[in-house]
N, C-alpha and C. Protein backbone atom coordinates (compact mmCIF):
# COMPACT_ATOMS: atom_id res chain seq x y z
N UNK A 1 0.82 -1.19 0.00
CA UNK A 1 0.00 0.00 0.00
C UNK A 1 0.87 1.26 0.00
N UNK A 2 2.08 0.96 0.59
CA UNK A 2 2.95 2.39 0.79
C UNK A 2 3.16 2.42 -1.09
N UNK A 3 3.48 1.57 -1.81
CA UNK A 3 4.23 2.07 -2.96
C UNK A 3 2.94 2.66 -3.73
N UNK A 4 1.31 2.19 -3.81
CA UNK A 4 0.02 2.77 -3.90
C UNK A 4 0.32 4.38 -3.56
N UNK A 5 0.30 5.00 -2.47
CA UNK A 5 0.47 6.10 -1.86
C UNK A 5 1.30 6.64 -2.21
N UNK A 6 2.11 6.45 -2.28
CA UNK A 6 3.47 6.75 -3.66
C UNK A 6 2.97 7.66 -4.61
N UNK A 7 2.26 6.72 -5.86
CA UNK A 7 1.70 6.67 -7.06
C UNK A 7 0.74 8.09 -6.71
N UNK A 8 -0.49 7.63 -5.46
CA UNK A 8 -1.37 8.59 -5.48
C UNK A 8 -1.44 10.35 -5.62
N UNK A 9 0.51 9.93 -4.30
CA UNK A 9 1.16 11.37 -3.97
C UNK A 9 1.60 11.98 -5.07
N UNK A 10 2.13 10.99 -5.97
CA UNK A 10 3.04 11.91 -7.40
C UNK A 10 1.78 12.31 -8.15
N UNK A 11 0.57 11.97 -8.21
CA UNK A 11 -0.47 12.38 -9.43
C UNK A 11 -1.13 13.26 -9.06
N UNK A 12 -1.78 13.68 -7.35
CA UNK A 12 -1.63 15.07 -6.64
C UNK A 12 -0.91 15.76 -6.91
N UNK A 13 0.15 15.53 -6.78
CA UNK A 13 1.17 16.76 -6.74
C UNK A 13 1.34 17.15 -8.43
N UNK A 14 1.03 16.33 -9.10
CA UNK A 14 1.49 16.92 -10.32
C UNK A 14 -0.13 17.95 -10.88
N UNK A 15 -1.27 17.65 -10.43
CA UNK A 15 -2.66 18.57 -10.47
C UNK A 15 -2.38 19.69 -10.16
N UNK A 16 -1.95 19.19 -8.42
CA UNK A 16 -1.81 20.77 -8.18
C UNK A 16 -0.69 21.79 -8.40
N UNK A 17 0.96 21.23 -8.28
CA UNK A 17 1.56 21.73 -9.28
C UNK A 17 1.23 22.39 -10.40
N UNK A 18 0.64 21.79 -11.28
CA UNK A 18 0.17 22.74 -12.50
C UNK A 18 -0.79 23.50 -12.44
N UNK A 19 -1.30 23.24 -11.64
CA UNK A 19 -3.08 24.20 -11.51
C UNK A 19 -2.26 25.39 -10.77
N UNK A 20 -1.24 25.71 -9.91
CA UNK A 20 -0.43 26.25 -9.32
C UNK A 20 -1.74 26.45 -7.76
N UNK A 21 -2.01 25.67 -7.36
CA UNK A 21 -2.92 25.28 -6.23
C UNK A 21 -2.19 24.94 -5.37
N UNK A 22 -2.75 25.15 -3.51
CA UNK A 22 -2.21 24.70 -2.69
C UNK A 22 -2.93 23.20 -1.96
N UNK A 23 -2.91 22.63 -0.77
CA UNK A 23 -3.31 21.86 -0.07
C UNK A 23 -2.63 21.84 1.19
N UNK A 24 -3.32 21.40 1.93
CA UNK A 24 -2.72 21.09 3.66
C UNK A 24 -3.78 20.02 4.43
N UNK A 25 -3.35 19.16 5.38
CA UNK A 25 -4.13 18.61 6.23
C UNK A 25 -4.48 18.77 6.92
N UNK A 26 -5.85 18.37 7.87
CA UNK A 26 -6.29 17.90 9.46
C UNK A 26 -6.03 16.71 9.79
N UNK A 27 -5.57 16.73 10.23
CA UNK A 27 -5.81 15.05 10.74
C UNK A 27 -5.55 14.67 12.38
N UNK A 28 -6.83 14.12 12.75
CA UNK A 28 -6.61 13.22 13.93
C UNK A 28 -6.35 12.09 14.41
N UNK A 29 -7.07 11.04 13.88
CA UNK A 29 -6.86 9.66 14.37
C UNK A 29 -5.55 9.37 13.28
N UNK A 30 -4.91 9.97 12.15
CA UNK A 30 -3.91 9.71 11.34
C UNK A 30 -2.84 10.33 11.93
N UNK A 31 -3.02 10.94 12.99
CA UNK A 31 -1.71 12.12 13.18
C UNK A 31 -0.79 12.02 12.43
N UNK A 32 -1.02 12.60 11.14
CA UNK A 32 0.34 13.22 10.24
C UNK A 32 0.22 12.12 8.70
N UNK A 33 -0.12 11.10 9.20
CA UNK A 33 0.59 9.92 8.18
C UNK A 33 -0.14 10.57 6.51
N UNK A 34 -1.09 11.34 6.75
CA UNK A 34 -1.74 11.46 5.47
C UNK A 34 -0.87 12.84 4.82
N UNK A 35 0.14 13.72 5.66
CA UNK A 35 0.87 14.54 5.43
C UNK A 35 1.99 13.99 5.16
N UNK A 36 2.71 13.10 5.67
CA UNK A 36 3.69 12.35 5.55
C UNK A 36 3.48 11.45 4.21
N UNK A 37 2.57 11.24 3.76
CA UNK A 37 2.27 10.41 1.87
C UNK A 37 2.46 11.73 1.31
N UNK A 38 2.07 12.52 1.30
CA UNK A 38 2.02 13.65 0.68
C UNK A 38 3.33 14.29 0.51
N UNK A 39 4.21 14.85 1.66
CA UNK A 39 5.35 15.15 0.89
C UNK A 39 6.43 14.02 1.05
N UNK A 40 5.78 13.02 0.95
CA UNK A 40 7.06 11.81 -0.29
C UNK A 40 7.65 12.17 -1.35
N UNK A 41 6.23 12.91 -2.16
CA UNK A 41 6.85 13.37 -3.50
C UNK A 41 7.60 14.22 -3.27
N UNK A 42 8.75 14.55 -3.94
CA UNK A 42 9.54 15.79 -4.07
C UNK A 42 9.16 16.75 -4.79
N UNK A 43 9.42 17.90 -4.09
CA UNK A 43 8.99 19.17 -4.64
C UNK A 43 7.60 19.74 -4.09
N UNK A 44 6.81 18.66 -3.00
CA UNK A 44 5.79 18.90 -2.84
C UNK A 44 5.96 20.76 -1.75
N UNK A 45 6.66 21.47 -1.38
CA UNK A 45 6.62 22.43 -0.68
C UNK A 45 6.10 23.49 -1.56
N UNK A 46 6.06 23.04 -3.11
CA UNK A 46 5.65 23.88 -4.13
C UNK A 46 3.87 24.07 -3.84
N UNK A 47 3.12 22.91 -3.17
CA UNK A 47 1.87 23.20 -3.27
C UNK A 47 1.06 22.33 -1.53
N UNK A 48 2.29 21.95 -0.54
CA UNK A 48 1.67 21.49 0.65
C UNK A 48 2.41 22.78 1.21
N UNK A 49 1.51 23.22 2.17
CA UNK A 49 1.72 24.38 3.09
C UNK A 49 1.71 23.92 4.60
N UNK A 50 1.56 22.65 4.83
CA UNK A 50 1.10 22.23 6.39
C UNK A 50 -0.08 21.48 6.60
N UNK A 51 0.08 20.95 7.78
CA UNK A 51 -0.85 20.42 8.60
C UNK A 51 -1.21 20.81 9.83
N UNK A 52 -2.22 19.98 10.24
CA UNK A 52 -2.68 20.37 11.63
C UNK A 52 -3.28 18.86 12.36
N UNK A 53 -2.30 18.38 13.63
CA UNK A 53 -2.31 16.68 13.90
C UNK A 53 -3.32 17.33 15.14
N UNK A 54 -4.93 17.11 14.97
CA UNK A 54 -5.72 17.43 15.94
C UNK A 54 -6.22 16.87 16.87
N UNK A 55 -5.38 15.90 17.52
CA UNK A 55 -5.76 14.54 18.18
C UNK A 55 -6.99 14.58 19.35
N UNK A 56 -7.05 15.86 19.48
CA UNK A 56 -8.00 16.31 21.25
C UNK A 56 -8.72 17.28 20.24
N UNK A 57 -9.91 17.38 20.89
CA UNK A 57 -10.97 18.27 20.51
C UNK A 57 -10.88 19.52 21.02
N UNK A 58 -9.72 19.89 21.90
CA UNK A 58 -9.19 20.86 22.41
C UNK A 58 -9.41 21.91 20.97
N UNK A 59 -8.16 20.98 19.95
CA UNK A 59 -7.33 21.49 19.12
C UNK A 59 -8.20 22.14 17.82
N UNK A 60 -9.26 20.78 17.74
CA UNK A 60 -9.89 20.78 16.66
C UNK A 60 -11.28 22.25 17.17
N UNK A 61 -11.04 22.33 18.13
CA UNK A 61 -11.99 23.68 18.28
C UNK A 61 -11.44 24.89 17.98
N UNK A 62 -9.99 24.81 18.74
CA UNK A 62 -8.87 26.17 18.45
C UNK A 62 -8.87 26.95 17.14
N UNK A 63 -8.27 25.37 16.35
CA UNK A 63 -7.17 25.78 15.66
C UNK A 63 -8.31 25.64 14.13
N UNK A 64 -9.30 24.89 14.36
CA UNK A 64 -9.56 24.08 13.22
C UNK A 64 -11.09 24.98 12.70
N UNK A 65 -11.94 25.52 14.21
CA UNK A 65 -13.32 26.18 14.18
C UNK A 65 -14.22 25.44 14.16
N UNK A 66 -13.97 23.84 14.65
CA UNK A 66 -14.96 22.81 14.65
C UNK A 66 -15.99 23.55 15.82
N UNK A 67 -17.47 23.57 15.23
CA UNK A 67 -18.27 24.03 16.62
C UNK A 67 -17.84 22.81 17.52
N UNK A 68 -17.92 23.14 19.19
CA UNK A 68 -17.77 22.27 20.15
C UNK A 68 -18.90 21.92 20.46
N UNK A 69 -20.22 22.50 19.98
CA UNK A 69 -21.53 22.00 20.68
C UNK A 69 -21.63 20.76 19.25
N UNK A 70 -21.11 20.91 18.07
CA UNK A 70 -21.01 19.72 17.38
C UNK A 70 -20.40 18.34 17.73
N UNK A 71 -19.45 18.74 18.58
CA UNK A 71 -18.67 17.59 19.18
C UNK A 71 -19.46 17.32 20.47
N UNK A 72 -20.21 17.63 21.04
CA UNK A 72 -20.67 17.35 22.10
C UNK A 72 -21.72 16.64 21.83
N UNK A 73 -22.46 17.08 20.82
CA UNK A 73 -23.72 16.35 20.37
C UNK A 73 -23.94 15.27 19.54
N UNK A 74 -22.63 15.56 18.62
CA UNK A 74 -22.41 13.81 17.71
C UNK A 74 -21.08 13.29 17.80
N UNK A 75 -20.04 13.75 18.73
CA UNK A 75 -19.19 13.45 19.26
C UNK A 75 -17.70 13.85 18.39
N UNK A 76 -16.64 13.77 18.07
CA UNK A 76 -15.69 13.90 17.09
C UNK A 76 -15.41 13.06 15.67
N UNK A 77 -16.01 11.70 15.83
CA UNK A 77 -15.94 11.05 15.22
C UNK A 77 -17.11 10.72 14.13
N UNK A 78 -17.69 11.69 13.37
CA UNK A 78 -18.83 11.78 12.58
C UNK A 78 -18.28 13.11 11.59
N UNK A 79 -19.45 12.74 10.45
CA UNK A 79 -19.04 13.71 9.43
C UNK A 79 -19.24 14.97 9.07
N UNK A 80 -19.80 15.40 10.20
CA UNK A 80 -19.79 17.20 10.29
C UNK A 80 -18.66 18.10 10.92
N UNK A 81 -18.35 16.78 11.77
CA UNK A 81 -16.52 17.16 12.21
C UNK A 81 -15.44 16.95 10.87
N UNK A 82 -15.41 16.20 10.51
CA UNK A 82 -14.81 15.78 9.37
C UNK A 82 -14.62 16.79 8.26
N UNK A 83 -15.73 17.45 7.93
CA UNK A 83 -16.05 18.60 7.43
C UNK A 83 -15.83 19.66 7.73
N UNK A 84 -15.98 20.18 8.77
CA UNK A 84 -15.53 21.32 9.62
C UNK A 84 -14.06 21.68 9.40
N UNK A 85 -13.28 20.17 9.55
CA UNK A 85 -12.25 20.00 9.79
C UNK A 85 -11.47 20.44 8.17
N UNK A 86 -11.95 20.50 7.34
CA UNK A 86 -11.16 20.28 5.84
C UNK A 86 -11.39 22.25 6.36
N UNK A 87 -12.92 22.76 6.23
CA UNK A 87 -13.21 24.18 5.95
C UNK A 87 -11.90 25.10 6.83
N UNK A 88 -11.81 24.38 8.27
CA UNK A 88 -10.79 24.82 9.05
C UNK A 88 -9.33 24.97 8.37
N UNK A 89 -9.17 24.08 8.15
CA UNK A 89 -7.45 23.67 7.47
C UNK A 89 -7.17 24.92 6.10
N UNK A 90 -8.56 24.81 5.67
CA UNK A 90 -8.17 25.78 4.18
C UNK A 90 -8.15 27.24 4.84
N UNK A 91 -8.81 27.64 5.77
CA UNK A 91 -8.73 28.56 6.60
C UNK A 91 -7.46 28.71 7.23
N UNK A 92 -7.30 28.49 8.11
CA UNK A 92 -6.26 28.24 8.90
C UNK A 92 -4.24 28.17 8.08
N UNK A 93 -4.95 27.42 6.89
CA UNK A 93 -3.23 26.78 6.42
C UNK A 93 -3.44 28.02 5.51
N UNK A 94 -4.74 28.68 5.01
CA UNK A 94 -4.65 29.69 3.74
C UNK A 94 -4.33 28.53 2.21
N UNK A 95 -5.14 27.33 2.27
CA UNK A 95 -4.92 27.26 0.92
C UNK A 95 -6.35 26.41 0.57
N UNK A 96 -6.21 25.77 -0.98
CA UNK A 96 -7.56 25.77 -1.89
C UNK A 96 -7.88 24.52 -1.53
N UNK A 97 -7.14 23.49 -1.09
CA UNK A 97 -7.82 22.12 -0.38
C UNK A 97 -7.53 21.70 0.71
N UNK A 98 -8.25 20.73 1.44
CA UNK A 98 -7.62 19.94 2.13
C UNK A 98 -8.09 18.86 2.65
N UNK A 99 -7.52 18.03 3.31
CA UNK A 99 -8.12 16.65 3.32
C UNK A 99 -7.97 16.39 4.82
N UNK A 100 -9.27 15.63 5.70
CA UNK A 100 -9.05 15.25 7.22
C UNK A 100 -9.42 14.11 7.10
N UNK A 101 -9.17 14.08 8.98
CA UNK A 101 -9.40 12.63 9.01
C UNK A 101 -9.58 12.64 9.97
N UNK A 102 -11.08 12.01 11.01
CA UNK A 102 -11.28 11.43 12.48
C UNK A 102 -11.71 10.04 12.69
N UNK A 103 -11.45 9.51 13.46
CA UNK A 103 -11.88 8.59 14.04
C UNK A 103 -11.33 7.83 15.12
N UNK A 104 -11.29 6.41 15.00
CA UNK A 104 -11.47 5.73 16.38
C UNK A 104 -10.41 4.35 15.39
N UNK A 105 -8.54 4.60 15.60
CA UNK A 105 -8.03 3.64 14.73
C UNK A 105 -8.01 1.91 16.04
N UNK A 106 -8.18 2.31 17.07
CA UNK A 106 -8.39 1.03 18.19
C UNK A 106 -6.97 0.99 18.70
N UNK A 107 -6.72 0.17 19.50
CA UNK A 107 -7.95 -0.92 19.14
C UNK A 107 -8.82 -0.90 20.60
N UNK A 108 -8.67 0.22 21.31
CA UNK A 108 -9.89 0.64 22.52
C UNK A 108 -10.30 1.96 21.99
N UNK A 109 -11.18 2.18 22.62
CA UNK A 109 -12.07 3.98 22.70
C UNK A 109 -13.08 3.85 22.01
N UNK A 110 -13.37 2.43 20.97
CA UNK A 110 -14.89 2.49 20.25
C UNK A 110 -15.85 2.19 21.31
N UNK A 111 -17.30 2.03 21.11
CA UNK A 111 -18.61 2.16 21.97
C UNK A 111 -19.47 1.46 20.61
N UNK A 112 -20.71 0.76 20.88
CA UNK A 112 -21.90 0.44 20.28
C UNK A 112 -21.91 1.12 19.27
N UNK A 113 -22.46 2.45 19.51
CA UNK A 113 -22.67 3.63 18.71
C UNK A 113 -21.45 3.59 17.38
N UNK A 114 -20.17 4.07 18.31
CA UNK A 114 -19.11 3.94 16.99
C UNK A 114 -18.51 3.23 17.77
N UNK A 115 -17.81 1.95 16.59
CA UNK A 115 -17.35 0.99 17.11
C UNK A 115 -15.67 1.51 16.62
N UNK A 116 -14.88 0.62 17.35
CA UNK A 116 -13.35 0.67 16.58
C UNK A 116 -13.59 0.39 15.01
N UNK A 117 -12.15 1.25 13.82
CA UNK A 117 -12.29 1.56 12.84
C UNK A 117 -13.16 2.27 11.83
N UNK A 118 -14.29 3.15 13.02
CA UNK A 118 -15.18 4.32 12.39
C UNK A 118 -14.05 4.99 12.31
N UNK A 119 -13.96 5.60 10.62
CA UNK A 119 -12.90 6.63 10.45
C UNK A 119 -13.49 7.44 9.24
N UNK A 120 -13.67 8.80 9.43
CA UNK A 120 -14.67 9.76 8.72
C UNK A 120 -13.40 10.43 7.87
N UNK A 121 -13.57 10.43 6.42
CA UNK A 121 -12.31 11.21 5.71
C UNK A 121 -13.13 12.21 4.54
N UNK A 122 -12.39 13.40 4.62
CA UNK A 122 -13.37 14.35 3.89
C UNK A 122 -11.79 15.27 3.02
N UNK A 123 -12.52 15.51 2.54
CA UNK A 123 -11.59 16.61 1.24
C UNK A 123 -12.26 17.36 0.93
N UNK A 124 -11.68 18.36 -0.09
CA UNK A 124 -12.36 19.49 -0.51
C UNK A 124 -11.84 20.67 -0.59
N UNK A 125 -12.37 21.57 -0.93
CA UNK A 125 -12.39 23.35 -0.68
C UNK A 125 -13.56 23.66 0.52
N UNK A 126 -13.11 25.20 0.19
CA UNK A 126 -14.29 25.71 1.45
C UNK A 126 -15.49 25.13 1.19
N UNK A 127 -15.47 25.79 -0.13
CA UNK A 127 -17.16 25.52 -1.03
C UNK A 127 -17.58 23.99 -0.86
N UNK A 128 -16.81 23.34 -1.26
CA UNK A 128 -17.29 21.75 -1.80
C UNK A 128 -16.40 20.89 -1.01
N UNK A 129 -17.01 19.88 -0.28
CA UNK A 129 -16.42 19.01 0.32
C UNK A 129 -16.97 17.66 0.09
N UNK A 130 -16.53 16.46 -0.34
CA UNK A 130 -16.91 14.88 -0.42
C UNK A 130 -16.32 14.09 0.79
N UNK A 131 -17.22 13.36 1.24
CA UNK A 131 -16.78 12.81 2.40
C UNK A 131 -17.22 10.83 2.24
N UNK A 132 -16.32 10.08 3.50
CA UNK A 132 -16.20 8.78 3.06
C UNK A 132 -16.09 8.33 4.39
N UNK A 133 -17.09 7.38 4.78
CA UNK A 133 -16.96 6.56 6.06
C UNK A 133 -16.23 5.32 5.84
N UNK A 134 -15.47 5.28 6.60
CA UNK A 134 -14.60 3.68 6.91
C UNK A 134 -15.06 2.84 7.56
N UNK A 135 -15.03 1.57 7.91
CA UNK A 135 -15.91 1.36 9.22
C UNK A 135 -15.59 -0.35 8.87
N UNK A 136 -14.29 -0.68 9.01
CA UNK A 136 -13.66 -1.84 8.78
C UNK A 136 -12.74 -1.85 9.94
N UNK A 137 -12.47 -2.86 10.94
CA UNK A 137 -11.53 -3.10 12.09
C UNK A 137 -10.67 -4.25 11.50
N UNK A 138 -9.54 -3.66 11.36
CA UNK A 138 -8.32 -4.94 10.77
C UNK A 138 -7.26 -4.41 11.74
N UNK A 139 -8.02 -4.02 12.98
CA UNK A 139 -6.21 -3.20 13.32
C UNK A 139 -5.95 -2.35 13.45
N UNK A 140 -5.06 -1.82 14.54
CA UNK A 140 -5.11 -0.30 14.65
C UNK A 140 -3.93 0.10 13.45
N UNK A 141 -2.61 -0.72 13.29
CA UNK A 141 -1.73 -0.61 11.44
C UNK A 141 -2.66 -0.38 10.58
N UNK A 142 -3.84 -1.22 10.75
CA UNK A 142 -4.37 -1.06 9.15
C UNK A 142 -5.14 -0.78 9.22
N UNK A 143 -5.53 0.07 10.13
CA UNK A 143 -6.64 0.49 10.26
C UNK A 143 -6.22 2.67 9.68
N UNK A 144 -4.92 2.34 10.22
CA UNK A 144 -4.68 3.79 9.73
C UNK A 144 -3.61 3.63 8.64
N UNK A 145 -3.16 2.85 7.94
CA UNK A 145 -2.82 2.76 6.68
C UNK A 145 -3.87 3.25 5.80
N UNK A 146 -5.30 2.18 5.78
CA UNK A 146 -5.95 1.90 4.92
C UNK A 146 -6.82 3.38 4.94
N UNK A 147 -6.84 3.99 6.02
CA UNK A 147 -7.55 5.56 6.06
C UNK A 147 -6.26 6.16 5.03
N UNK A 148 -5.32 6.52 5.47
CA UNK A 148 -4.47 6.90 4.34
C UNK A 148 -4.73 7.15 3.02
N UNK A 149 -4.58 5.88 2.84
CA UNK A 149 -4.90 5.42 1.27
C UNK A 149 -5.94 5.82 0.72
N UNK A 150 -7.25 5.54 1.72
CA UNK A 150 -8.77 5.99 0.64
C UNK A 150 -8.45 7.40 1.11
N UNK A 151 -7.85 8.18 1.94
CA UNK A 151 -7.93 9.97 1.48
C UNK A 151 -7.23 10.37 0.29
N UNK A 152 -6.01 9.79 0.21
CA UNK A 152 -5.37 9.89 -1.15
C UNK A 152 -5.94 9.92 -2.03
N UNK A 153 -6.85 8.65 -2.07
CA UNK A 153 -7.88 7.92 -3.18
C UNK A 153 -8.77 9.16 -3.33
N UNK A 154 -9.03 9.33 -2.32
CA UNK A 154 -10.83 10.33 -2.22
C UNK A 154 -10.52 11.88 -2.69
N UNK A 155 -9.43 12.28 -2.31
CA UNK A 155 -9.00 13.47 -2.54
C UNK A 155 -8.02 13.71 -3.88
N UNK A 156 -7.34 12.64 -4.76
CA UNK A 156 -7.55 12.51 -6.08
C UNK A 156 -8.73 12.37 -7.10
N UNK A 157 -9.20 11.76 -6.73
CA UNK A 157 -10.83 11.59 -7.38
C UNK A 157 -11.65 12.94 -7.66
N UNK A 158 -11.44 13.74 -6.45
CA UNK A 158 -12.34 15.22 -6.53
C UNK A 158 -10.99 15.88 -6.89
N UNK A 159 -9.75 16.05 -6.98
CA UNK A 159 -8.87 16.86 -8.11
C UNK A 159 -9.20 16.72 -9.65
N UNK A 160 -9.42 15.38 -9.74
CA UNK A 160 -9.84 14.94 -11.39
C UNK A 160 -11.06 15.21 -11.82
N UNK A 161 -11.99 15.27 -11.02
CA UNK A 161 -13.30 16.37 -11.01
C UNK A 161 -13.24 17.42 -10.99
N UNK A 162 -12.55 18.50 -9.94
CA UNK A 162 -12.68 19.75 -9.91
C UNK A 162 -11.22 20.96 -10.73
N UNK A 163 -10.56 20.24 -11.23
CA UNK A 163 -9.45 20.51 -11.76
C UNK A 163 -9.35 20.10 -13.44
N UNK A 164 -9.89 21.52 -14.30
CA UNK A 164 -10.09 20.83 -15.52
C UNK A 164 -8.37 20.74 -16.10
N UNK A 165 -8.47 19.90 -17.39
CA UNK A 165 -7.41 19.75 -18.09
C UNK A 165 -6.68 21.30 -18.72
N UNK A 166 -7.83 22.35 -18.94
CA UNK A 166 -7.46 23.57 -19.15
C UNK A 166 -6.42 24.23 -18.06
N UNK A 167 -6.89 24.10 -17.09
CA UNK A 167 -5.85 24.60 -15.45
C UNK A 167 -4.74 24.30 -15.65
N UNK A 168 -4.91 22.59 -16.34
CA UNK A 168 -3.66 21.74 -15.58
C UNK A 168 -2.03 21.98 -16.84
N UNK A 169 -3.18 22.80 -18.14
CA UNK A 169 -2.12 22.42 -19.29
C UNK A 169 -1.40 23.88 -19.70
């Protein structure tokens, strides 16, 4: 999967490279790893500006503008945090995307409600955000590998949508 993430990172970076676009992360239950695929590629300082590893809801209120009565009421691990969390980052980092990530990688802290490997991943701009529930327990490794990977996945997918060939050429 790392050499996958590889692949994903060089075909990002080459969108936004040419679109001359930025990106940055949120991320919680990933702390970092989805920033860490990202500048694999070289040269990526041309269009990653940062992250933000929001592990406490402290942070994700601070830094990020997640409402806290949102976290109180559907907890951190759902997709209005998730969301919040991308609008924050483009805010916050000052650039045109970004991609988060919450959840519960285990292999304790899940409940009935959300069990271990609920992991909410969202991308986007301010405007437009697509979002993707996980909700597979293989592990707390693969449990945050495999989040990795489908943000890569998820947040290429809406570059190749929202990024015409005109931008890119």
């Amino acid at each position: 999967m790392e050499f996958e993430n590889r692949v994903l990172s060089r075909e990002i970076s080459q969108m936004l490279y040419e679109a001359g676009m930025t990106m940055g992360t949120a991320e919680s239950c990933t702390g970092g790893r989805i920033a860490e695929a990202v500048i694999a590629t070289p040269g990526a300082s041309n269009y990653f500006k940062g992250s933000i590893v929001s592990y406490v809801d402290e942070i994700k209120v601070r830094l990020l503008h997640v409402d806290p009565q949102v976290i109180e009421e559907k907890t951190a691990v759902c997709e209005d945090v998730a969301i919040a969390m991308v609008k924050g980052a483009c805010e916050t980092l000052n650039v045109d995307f970004a991609i988060s990530a919450t959840g519960i990688a285990g292999p304790g802290g899940g409940s009935k409600d959300i069990p271990v490997g609920t992991i909410w991943l969202a991308c986007g701009s301010k405007d437009e955000i697509v979002t993707l529930k996980l909700e597979d327990d293989e592990g707390r490794d693969v449990n945050l590998m495999h989040a990795t990977n489908k943000a890569l996945q998820l947040f290429l997918d809406f570059l190749t949508k929202h990024i015409t060939k005109e931008e890119t050429e």
